[in-house]
C-alpha atoms as a PDB file:
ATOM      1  CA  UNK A   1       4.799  -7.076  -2.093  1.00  0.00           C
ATOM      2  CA  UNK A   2       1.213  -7.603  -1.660  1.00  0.00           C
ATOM      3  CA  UNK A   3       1.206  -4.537   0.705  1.00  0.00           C
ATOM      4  CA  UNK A   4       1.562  -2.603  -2.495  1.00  0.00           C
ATOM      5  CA  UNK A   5      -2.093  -2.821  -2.951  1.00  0.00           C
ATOM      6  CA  UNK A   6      -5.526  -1.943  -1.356  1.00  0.00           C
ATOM      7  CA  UNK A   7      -9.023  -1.094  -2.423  1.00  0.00           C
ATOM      8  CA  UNK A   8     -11.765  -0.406  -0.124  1.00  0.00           C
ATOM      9  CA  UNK A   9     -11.482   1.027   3.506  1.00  0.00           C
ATOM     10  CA  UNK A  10     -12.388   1.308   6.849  1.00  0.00           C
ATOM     11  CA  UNK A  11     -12.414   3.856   9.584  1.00  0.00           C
ATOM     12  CA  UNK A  12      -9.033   4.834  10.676  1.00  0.00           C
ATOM     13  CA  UNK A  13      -6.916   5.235  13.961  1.00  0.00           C
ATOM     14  CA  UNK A  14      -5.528   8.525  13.385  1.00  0.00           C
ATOM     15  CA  UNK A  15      -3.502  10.856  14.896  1.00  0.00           C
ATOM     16  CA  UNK A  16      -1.929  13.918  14.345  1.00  0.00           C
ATOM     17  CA  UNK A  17      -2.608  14.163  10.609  1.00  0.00           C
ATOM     18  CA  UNK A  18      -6.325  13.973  10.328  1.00  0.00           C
ATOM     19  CA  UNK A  19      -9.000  12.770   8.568  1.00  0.00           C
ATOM     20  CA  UNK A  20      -7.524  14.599   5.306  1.00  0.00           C
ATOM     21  CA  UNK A  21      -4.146  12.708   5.148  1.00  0.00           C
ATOM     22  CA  UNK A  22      -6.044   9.261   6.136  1.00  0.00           C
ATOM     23  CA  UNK A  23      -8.481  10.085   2.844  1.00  0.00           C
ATOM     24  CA  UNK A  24      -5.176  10.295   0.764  1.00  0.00           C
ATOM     25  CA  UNK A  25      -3.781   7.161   1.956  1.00  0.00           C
ATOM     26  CA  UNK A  26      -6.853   5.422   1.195  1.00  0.00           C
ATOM     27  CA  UNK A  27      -7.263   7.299  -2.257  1.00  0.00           C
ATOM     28  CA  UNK A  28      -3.171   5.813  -3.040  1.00  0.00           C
ATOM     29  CA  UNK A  29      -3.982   2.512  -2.235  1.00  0.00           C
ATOM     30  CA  UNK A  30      -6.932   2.436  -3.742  1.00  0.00           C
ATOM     31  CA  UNK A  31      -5.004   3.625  -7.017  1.00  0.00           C
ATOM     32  CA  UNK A  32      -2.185   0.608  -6.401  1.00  0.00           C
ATOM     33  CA  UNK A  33      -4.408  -1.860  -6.101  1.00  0.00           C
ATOM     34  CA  UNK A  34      -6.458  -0.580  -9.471  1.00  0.00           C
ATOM     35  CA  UNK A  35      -2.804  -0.322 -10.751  1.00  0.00           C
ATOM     36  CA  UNK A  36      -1.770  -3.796 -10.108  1.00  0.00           C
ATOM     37  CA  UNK A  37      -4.780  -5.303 -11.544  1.00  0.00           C
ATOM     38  CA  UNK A  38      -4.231  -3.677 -14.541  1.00  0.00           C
ATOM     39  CA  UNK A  39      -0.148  -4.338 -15.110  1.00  0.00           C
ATOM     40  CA  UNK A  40       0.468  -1.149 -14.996  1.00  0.00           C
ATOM     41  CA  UNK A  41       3.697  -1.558 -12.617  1.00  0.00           C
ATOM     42  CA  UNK A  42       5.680   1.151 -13.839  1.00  0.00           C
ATOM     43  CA  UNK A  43       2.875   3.592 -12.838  1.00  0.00           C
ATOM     44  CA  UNK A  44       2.728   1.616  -9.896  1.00  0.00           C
ATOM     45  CA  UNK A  45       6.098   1.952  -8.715  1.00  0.00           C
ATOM     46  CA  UNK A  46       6.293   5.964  -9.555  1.00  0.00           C
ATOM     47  CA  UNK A  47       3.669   6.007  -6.387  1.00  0.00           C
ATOM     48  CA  UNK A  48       6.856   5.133  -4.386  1.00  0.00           C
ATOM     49  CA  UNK A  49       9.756   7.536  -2.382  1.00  0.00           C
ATOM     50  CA  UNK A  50      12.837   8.550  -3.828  1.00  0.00           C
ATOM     51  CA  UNK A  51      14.382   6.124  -0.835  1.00  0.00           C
ATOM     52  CA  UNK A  52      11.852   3.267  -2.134  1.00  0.00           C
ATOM     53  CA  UNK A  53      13.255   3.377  -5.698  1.00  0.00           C
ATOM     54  CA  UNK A  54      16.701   3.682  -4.471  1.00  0.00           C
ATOM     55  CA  UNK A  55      16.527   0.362  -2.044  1.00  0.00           C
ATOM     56  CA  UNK A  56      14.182  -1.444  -4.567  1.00  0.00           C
ATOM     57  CA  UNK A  57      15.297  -1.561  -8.282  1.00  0.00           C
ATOM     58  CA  UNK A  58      12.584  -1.785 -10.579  1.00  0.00           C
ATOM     59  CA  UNK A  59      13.437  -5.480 -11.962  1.00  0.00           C
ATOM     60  CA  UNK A  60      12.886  -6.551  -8.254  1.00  0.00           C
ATOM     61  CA  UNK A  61      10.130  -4.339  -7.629  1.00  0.00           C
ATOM     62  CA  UNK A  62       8.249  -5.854 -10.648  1.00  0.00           C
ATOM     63  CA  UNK A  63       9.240  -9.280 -10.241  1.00  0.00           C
ATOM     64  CA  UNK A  64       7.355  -9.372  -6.642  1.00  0.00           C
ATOM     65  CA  UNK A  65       4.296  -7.022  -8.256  1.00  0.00           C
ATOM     66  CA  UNK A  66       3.881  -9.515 -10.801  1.00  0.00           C
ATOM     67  CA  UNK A  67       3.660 -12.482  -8.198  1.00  0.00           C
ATOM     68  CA  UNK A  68       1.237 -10.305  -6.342  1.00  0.00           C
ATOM     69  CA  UNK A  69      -1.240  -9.890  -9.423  1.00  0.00           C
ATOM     70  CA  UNK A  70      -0.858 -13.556  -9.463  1.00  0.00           C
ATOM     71  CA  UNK A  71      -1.631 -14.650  -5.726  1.00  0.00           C
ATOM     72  CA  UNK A  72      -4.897 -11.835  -5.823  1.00  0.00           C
ATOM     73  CA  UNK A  73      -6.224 -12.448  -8.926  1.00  0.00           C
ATOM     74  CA  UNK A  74      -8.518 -10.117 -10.486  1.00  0.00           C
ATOM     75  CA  UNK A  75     -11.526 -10.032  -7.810  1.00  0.00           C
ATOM     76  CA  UNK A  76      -9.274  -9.191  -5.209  1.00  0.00           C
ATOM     77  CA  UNK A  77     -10.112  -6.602  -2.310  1.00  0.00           C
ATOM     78  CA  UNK A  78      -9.169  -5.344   0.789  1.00  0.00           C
ATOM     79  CA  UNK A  79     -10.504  -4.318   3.722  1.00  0.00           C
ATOM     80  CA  UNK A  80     -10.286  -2.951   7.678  1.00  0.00           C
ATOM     81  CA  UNK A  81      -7.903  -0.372   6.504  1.00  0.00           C
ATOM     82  CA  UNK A  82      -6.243   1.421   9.309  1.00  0.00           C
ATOM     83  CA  UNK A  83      -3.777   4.087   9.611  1.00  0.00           C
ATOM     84  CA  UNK A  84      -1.463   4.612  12.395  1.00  0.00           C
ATOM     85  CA  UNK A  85       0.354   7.922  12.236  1.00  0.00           C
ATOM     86  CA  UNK A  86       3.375   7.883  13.568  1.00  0.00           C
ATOM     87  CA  UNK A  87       4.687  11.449  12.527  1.00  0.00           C
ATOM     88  CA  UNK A  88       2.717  13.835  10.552  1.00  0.00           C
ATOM     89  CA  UNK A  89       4.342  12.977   7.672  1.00  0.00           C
ATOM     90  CA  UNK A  90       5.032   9.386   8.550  1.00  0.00           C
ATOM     91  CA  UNK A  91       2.125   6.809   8.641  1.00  0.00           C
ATOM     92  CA  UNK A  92       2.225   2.438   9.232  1.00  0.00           C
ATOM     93  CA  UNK A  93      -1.313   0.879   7.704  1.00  0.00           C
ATOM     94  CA  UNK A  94      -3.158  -2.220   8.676  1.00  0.00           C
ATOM     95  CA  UNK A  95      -5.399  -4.261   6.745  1.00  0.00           C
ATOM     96  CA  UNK A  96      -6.799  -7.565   5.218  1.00  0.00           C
ATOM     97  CA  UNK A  97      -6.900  -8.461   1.636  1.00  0.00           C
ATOM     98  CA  UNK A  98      -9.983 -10.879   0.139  1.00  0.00           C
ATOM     99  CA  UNK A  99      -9.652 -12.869  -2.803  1.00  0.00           C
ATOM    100  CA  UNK A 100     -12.606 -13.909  -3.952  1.00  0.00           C
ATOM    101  CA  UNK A 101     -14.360 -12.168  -1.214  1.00  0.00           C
ATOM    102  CA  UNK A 102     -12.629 -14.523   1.183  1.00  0.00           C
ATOM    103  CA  UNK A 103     -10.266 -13.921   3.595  1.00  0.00           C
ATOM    104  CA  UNK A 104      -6.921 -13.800   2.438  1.00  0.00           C
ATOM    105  CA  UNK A 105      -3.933 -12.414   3.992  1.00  0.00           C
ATOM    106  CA  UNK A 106      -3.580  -9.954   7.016  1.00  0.00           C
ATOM    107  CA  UNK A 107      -0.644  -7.325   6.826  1.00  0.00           C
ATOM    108  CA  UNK A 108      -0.750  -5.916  10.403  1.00  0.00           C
ATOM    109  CA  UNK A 109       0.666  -2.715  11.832  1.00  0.00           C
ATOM    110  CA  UNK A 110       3.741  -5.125  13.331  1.00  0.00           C
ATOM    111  CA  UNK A 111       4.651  -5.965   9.488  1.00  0.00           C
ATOM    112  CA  UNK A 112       5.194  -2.224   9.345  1.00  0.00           C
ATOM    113  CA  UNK A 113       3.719  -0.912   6.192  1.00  0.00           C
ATOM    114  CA  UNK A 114       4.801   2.798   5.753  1.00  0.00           C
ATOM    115  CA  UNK A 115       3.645   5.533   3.830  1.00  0.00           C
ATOM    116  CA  UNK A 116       5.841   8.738   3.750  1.00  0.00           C
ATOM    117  CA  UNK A 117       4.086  12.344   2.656  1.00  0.00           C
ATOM    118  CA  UNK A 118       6.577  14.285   0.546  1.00  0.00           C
ATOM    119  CA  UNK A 119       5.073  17.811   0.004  1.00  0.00           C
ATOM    120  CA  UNK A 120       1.658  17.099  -0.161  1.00  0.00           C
ATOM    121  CA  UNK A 121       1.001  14.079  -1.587  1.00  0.00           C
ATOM    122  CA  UNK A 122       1.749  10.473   0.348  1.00  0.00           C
ATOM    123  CA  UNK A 123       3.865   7.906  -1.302  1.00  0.00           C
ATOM    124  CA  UNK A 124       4.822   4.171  -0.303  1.00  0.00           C
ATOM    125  CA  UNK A 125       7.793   3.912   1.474  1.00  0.00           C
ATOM    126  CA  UNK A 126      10.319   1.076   1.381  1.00  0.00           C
ATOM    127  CA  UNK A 127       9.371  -1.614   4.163  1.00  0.00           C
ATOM    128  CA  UNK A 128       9.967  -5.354   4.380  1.00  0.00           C
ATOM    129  CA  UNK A 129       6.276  -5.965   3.359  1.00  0.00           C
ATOM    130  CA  UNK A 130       6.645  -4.443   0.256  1.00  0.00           C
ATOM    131  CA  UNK A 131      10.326  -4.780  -1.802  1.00  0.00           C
ATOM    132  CA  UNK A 132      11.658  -8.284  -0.671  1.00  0.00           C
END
């Protein structure tokens, strides 16, 4: 669940999608993150894919953003963003979150964080890191 959320970023690997696409990936977790630190999980969890909302029912969805607003805490951050495309509409994203300007937690591109675009816009997929 804590994948849900990001802030600020880093330069990217990317690939076929370009600079463009790793900008709006940035911008959505950038809008999670300011999302999740405000309780505004509803909002949060219309960022997500059709296929997201389908797998991950909203009581369990908020039950794990909750416990993520908890662990990070209000100062939280991240950093080292990076964005490995794997199609051009299909992306996995590495980084590091600080709480308290301290490291944190690392979700690496193994934990397989994916983003999905759907038109043009890029939306959180369902993943293991974040609907558990």
């Amino acid at each position: 669940m804590l994948a849900c959320v990001l802030a600020l970023a880093v330069p990217a690997v990317g690939g076929a999608a370009g600079g463009r696409d790793v900008r709006a990936i940035r911008g959505l977790l950038h809008q999670q993150l300011a999302l999740l630190k405000q309780g505004k999980f509803r909002q949060m969890y219309a960022l997500t894919t059709p296929g997201f909302r389908r797998r991950c029912p909203y009581p369990r969805f908020l039950r794990g953003a909750r416990e993520a607003r908890r662990k990070l805490g209000p100062n939280s951050q991240v950093d080292r963003i990076r964005v490995d495309f794997k199609t051009r509409r299909r992306a996995v994203v590495e980084y590091r979150f600080l709480k308290n300007r301290k490291p944190f937690l690392w979700v690496r591109f193994s934990k397989g964080d994916l983003y999905t675009k759907l038109g043009t816009r890029w939306y959180d997929e369902y993943d293991r890191v974040t609907c558990r």
